[in-house]
C-alpha atoms as a PDB file:
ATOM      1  CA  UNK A   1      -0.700 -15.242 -36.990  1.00  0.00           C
ATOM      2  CA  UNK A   2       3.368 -14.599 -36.912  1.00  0.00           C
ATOM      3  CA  UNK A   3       2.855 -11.021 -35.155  1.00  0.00           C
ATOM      4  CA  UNK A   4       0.252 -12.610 -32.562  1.00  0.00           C
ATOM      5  CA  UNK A   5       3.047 -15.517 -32.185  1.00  0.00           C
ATOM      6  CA  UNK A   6       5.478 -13.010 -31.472  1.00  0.00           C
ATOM      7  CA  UNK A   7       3.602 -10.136 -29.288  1.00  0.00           C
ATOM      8  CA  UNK A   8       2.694 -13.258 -27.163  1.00  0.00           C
ATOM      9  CA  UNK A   9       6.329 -14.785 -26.615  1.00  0.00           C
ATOM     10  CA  UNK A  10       7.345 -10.762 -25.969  1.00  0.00           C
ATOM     11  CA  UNK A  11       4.534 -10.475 -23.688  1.00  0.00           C
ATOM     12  CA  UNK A  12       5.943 -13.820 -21.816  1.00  0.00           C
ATOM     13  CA  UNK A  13       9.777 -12.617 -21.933  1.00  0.00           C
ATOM     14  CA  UNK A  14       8.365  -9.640 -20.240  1.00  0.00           C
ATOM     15  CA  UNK A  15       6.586 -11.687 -17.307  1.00  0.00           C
ATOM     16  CA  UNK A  16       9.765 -13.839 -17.071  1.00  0.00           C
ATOM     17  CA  UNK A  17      11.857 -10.358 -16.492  1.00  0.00           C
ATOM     18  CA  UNK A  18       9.345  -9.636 -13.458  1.00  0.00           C
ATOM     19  CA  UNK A  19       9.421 -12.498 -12.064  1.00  0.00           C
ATOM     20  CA  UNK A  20      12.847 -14.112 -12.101  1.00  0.00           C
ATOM     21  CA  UNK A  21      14.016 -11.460  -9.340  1.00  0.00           C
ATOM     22  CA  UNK A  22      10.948 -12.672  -6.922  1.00  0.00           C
ATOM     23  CA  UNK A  23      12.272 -16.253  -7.783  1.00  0.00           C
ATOM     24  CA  UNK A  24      15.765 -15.520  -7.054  1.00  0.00           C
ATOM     25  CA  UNK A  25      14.789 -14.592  -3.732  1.00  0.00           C
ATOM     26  CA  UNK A  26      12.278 -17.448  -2.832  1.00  0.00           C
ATOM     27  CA  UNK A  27      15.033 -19.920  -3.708  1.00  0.00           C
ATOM     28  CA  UNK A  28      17.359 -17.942  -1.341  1.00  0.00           C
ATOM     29  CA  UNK A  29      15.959 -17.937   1.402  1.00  0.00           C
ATOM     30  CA  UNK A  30      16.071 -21.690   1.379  1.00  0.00           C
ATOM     31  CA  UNK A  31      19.766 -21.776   1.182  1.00  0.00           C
ATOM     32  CA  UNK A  32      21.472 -24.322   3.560  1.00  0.00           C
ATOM     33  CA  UNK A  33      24.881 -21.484   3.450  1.00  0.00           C
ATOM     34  CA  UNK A  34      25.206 -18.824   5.726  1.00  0.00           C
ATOM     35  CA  UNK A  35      25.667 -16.337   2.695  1.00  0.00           C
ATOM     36  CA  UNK A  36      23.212 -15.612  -0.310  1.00  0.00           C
ATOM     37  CA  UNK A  37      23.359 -18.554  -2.718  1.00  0.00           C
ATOM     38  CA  UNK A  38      21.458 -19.190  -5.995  1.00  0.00           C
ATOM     39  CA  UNK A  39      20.568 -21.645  -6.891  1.00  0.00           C
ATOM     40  CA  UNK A  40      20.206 -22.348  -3.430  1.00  0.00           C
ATOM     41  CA  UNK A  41      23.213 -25.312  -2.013  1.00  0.00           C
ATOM     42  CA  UNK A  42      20.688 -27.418  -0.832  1.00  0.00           C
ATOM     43  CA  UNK A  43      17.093 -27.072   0.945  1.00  0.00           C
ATOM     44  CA  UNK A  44      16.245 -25.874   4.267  1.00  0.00           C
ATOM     45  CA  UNK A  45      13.468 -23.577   6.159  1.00  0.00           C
ATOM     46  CA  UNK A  46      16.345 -22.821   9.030  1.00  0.00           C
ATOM     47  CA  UNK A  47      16.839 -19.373   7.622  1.00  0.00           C
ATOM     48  CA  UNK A  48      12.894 -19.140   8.494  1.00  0.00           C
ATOM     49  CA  UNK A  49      13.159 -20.482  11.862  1.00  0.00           C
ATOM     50  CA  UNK A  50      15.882 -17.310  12.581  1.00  0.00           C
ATOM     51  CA  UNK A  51      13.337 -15.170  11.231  1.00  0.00           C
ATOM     52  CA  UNK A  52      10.310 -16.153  13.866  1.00  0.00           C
ATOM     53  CA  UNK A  53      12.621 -16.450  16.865  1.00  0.00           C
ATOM     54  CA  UNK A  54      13.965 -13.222  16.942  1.00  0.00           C
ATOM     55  CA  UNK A  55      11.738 -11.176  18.682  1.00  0.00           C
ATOM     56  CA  UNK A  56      12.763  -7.850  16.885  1.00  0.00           C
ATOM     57  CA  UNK A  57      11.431  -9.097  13.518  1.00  0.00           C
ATOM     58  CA  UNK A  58       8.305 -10.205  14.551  1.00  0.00           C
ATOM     59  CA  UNK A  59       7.773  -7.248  16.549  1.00  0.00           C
ATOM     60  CA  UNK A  60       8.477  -5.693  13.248  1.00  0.00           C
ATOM     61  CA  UNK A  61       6.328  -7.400  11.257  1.00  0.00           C
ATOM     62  CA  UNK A  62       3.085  -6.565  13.477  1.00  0.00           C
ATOM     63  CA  UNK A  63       4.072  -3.065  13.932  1.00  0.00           C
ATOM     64  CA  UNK A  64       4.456  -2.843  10.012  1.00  0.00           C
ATOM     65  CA  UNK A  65       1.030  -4.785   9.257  1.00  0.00           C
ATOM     66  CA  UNK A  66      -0.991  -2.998  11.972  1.00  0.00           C
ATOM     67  CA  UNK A  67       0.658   0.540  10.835  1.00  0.00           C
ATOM     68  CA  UNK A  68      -0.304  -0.857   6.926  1.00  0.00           C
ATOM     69  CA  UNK A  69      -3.518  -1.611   8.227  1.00  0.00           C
ATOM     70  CA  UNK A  70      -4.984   1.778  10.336  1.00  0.00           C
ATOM     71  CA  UNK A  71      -3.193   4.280   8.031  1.00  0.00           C
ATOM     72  CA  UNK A  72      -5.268   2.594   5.022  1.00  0.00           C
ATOM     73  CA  UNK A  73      -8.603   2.714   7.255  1.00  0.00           C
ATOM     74  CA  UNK A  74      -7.988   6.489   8.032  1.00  0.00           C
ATOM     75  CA  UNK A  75      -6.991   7.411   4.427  1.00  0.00           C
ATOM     76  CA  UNK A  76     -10.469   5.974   3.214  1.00  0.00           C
ATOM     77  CA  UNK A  77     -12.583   7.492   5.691  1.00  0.00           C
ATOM     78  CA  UNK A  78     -10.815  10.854   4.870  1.00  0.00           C
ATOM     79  CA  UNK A  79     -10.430  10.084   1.065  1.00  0.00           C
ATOM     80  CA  UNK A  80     -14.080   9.472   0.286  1.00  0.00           C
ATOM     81  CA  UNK A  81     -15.754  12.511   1.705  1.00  0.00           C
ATOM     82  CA  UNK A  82     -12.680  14.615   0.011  1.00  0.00           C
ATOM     83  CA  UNK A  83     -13.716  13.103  -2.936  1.00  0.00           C
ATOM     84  CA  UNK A  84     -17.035  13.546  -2.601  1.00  0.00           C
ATOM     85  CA  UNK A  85     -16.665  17.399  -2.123  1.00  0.00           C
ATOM     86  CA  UNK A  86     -14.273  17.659  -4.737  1.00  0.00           C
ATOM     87  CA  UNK A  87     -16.632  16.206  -7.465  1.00  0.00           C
ATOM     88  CA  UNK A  88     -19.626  17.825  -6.047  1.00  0.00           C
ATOM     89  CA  UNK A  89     -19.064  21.757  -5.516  1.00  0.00           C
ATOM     90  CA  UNK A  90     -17.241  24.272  -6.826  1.00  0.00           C
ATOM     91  CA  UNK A  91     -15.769  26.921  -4.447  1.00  0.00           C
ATOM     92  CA  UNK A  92     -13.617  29.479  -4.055  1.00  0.00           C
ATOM     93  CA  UNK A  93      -9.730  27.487  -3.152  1.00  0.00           C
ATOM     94  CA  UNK A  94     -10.986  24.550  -5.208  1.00  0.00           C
ATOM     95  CA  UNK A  95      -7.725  24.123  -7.078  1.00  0.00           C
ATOM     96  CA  UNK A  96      -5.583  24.785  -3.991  1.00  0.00           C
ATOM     97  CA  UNK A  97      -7.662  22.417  -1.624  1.00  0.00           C
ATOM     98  CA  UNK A  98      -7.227  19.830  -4.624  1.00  0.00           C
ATOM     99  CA  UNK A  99      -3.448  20.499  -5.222  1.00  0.00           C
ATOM    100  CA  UNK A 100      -3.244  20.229  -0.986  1.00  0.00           C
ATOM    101  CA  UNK A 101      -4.525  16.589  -1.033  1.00  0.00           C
ATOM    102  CA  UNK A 102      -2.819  15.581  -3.654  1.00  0.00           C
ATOM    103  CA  UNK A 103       0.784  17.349  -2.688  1.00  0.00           C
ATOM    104  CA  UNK A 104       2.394  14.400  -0.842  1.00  0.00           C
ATOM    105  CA  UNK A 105       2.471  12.362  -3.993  1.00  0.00           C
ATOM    106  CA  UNK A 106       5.338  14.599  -5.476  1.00  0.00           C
ATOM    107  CA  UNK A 107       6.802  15.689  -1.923  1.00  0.00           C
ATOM    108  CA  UNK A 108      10.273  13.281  -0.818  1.00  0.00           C
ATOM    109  CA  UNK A 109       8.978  11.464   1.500  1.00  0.00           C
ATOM    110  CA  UNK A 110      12.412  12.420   3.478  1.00  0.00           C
ATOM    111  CA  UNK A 111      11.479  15.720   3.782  1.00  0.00           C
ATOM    112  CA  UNK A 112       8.058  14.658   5.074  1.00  0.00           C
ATOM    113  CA  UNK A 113       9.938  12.531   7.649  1.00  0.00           C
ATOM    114  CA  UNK A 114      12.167  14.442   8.741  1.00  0.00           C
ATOM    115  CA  UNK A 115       9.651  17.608   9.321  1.00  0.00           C
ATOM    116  CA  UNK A 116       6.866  15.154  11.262  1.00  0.00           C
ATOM    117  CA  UNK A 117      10.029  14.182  13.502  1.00  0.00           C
ATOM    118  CA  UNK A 118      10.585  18.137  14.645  1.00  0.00           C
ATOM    119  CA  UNK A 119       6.690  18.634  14.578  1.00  0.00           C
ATOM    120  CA  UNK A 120       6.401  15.156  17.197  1.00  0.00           C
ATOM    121  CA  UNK A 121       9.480  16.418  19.076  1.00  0.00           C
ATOM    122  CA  UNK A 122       7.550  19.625  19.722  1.00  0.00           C
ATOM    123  CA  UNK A 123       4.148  18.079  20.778  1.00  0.00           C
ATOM    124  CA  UNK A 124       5.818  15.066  22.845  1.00  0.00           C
ATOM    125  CA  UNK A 125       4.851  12.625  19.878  1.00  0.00           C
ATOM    126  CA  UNK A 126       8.259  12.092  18.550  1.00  0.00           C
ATOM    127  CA  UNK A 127       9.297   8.063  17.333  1.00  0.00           C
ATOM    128  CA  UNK A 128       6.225   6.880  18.627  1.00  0.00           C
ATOM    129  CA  UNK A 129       3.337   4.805  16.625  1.00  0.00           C
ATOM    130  CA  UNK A 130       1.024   7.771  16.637  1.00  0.00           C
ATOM    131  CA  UNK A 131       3.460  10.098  14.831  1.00  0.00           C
ATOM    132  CA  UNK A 132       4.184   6.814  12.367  1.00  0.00           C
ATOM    133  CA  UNK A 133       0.433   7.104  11.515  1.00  0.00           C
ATOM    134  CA  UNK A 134      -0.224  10.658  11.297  1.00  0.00           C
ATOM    135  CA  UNK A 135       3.116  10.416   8.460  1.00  0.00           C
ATOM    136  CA  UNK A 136       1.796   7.358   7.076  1.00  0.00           C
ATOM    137  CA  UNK A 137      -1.987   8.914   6.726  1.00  0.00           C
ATOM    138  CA  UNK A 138      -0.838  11.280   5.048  1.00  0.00           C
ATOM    139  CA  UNK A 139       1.127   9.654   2.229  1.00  0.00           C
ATOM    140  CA  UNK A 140      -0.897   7.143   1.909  1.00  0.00           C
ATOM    141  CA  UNK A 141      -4.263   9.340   1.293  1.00  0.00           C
ATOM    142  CA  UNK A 142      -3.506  10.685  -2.191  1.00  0.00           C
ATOM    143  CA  UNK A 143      -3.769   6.756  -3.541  1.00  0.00           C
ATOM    144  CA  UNK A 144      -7.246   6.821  -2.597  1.00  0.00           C
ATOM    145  CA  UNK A 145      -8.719   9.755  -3.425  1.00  0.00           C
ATOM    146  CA  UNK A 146      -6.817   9.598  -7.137  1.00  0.00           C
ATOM    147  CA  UNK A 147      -8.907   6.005  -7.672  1.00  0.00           C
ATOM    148  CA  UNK A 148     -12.488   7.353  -5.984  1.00  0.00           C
ATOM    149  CA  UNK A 149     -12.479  10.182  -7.649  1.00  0.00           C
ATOM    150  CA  UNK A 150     -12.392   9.520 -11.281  1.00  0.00           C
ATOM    151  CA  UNK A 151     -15.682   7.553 -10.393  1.00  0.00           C
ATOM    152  CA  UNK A 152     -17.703  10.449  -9.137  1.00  0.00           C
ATOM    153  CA  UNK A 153     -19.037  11.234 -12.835  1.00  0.00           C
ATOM    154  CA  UNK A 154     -22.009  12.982 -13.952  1.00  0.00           C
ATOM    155  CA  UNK A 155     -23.977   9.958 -14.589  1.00  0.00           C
ATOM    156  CA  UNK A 156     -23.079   8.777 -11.241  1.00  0.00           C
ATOM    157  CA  UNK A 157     -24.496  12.051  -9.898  1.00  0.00           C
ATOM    158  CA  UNK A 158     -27.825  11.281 -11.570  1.00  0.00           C
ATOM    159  CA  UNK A 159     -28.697   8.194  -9.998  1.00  0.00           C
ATOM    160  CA  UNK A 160     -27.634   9.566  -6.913  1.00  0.00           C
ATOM    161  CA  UNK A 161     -30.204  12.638  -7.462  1.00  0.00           C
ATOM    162  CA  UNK A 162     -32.907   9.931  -8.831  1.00  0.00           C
ATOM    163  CA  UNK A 163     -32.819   8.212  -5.476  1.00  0.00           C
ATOM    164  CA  UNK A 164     -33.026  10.820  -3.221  1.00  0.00           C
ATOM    165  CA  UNK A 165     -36.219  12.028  -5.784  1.00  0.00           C
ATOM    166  CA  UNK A 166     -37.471   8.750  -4.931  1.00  0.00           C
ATOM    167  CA  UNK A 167     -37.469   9.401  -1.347  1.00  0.00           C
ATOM    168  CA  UNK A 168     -34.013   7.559  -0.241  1.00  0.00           C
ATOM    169  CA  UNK A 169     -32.340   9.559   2.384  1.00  0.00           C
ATOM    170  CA  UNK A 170     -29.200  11.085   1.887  1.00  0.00           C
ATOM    171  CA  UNK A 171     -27.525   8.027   3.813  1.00  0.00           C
ATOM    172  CA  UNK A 172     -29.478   5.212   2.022  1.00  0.00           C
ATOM    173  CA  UNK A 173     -28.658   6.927  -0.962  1.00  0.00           C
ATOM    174  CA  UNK A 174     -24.811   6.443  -0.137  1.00  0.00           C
ATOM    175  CA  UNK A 175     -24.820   2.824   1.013  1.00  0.00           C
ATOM    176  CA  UNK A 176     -27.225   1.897  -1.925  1.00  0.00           C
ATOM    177  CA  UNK A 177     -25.977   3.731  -4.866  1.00  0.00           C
ATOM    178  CA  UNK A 178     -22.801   5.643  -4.104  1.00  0.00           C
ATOM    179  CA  UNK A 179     -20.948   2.941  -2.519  1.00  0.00           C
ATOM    180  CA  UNK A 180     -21.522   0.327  -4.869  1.00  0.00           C
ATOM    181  CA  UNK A 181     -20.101   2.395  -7.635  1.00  0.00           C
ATOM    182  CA  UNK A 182     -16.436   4.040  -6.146  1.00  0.00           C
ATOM    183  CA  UNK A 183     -16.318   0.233  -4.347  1.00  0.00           C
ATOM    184  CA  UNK A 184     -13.624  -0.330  -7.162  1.00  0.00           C
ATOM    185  CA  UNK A 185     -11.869   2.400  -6.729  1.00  0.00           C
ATOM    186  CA  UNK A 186     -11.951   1.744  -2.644  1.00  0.00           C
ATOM    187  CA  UNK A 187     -10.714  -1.205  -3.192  1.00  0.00           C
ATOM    188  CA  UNK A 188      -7.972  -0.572  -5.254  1.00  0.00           C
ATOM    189  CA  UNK A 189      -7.099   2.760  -3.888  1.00  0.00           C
ATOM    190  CA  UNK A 190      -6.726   1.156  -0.044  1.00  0.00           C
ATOM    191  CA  UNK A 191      -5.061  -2.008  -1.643  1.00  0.00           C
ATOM    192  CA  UNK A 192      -2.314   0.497  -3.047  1.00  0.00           C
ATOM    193  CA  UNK A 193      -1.929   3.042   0.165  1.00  0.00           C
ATOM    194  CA  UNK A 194      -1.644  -0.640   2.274  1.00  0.00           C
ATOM    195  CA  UNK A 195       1.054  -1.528  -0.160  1.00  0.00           C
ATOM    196  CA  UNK A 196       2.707   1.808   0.614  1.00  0.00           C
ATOM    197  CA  UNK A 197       2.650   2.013   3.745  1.00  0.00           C
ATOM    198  CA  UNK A 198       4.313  -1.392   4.384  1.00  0.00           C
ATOM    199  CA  UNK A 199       7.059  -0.869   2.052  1.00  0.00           C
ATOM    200  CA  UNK A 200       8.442   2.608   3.214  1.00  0.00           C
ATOM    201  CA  UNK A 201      11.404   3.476   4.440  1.00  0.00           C
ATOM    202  CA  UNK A 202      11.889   7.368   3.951  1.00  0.00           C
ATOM    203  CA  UNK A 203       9.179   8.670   5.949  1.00  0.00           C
ATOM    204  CA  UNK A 204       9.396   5.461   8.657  1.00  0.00           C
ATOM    205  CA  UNK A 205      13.272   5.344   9.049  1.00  0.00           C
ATOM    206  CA  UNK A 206      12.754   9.063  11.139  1.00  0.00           C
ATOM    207  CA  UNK A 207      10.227   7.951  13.624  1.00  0.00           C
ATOM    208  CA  UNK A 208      11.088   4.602  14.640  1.00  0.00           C
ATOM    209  CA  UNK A 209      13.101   3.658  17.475  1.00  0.00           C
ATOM    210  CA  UNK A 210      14.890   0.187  18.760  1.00  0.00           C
ATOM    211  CA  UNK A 211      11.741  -0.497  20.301  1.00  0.00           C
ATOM    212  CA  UNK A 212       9.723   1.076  18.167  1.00  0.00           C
ATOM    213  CA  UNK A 213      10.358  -0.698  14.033  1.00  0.00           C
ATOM    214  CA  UNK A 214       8.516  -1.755  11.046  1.00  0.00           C
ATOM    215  CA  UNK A 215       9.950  -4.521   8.500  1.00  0.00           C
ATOM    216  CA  UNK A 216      11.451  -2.366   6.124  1.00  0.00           C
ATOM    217  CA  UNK A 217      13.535   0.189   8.124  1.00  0.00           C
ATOM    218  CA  UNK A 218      14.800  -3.502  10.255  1.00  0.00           C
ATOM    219  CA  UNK A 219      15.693  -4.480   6.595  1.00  0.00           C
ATOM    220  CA  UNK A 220      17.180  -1.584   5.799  1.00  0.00           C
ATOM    221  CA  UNK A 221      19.431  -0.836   8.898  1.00  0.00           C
ATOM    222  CA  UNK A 222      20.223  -4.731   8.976  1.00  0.00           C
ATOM    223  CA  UNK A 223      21.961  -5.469   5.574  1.00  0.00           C
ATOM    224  CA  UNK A 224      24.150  -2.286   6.621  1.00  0.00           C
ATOM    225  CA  UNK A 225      25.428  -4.738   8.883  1.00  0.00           C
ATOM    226  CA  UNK A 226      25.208  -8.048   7.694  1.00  0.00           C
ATOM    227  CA  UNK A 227      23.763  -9.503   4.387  1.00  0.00           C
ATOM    228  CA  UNK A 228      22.529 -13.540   5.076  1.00  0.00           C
ATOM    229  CA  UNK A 229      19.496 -15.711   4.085  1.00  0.00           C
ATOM    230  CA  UNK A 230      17.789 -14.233   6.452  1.00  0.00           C
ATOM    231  CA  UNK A 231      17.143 -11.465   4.837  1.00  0.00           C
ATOM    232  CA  UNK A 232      15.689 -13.237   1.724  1.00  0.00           C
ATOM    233  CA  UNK A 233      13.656 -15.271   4.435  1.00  0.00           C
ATOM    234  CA  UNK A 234      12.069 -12.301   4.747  1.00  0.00           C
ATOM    235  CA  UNK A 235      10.983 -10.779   1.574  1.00  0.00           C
ATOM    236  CA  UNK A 236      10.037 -14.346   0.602  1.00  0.00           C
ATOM    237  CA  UNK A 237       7.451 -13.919   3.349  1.00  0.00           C
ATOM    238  CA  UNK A 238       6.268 -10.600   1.909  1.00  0.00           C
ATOM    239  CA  UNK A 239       6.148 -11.671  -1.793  1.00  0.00           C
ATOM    240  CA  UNK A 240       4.076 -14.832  -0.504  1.00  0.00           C
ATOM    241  CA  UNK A 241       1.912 -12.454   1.548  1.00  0.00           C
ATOM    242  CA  UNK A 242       1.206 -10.031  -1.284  1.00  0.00           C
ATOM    243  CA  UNK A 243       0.182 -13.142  -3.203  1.00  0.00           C
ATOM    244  CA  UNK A 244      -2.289 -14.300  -0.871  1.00  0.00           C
ATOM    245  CA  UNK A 245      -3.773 -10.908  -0.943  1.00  0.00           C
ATOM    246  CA  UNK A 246      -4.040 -10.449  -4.770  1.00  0.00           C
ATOM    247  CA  UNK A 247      -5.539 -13.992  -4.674  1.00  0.00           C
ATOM    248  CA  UNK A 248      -8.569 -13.193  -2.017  1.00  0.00           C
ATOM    249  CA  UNK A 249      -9.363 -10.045  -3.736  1.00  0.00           C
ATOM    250  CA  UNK A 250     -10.160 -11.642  -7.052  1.00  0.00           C
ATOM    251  CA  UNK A 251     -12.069 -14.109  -5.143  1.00  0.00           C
ATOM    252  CA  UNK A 252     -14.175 -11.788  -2.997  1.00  0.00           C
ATOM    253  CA  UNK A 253     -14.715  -9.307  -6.136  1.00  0.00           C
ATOM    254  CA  UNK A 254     -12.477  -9.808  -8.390  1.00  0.00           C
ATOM    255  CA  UNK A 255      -9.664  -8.193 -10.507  1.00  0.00           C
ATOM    256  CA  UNK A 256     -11.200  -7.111 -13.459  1.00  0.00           C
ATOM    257  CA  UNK A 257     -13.725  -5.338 -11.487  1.00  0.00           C
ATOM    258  CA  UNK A 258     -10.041  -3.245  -9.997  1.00  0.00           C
ATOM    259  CA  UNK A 259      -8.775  -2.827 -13.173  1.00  0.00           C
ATOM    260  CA  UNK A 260     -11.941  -1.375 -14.900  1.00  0.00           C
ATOM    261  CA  UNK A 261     -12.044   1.394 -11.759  1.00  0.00           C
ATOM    262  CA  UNK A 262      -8.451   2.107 -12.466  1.00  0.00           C
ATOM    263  CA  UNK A 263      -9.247   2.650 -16.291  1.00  0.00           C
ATOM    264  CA  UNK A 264     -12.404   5.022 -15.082  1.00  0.00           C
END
């Protein structure tokens, strides 16, 4: 009873280290001084208000979201057949297509910048949203092929050879039985590449432009400059954001259902 007392109130201490920083920042951003206060000196959403009428930040915000968005579409539609290959056949540059697809996880993502930049400069495609993609795609890939792939196991490959014996075609067969079983690993796989994609700087700070942003290079370059409430306005929004996300996924299939694919 003592050691189940005490792994829980560790276990708590531990949740309280995570989240004090994310409640630092909520409280803020609601500062009524023009510097970063906290507790905050007084309550206000003003710092807010700055946020959503400068046009640069809200620019930034849909670029980022958007960019979050199609990279994560593109890196499942290329993830799943990869994965599909990978755990079906066995061919000669196996291991080297494998270690290709999986390369920009250990890569610096600066050097990846900074080598799309004189690859876009050559083609005409430099700092513009197509070359932030193409970067992004690529980054953003490995995430989702490392969670679809450890579902693609023998037993999966069984029921998928059972229903074609049964007269599915090789499509049905996909939408019916292959689908429903790496949906998990989807799931969790474009949930994480999202995630990355809206939080880097490395790759992004290379190919953007004044016109051109996402949130976290306009973070990044601002509090070179200037360091106010706005700024916590701002990841406020994100943490709230992220919430809402985590909070609709365990609605619409819920999290144990991610964290089981994750253990597969």
């Amino acid at each position: 009873m003592i050691a189940r007392l005490l792994i829980r109130l560790v276990a708590l201490l531990a949740l309280a280290y995570l989240v004090l920083p994310l409640v630092v920042i909520m409280g803020a951003s609601l500062t009524q001084t023009s510097y970063l206060a906290f507790p905050p000196e007084g309550l206000t959403l003003k710092w807010f208000g700055v946020l959503f009428d400068d046009p640069s930040y809200v620019s930034a915000f849909v670029t980022s979201t958007l960019l979050a968005l199609a990279s994560t579409a593109v890196a499942i539609l290329l993830a799943v057949p990869a994965s599909l290959a990978l755990a079906r056949y066995v061919f000669s540059g196996w291991a080297a297509v494998s270690a290709l697809l999986m390369s920009p996880l250990v890569l610096p993502y600066v050097v990846l910048g900074a080598a799309l930049l004189q690859f876009g400069s050559a083609i005409g495609l430099a700092r513009s949203f197509e070359a932030l993609l193409v970067g992004h795609v690529i980054i953003v890939t490995p995430f989702v092929l490392r969670s679809v792939l450890p579902l693609l196991t023998p037993e999966q490959r069984a029921l998928e050879e059972a229903s074609l014996d049964l007269g599915a075609t090789p499509l049905a067969t996909f939408f019916l039985v292959v689908l429903p079983q790496i949906r998990g690993g989807i799931v969790s796989g474009g949930l994480l590449a999202f995630i990355s994609s809206w939080i880097n700087v490395e790759l992004s700070i290379f190919n953007t432009s004044s016109a051109l942003n996402t949130i976290p290079v306009k973070m990044f370059n601002y509090v070179q400059y200037t360091i106010d409430p706005t700024i916590a306005a701002v990841s406020a929004i994100t943490i709230v954001a992220a919430a809402l996300v985590i909070i609709l996924l365990d609605l619409l299939i819920g999290l144990d259902m991610l964290s089981e694919s994750r253990r597969s």
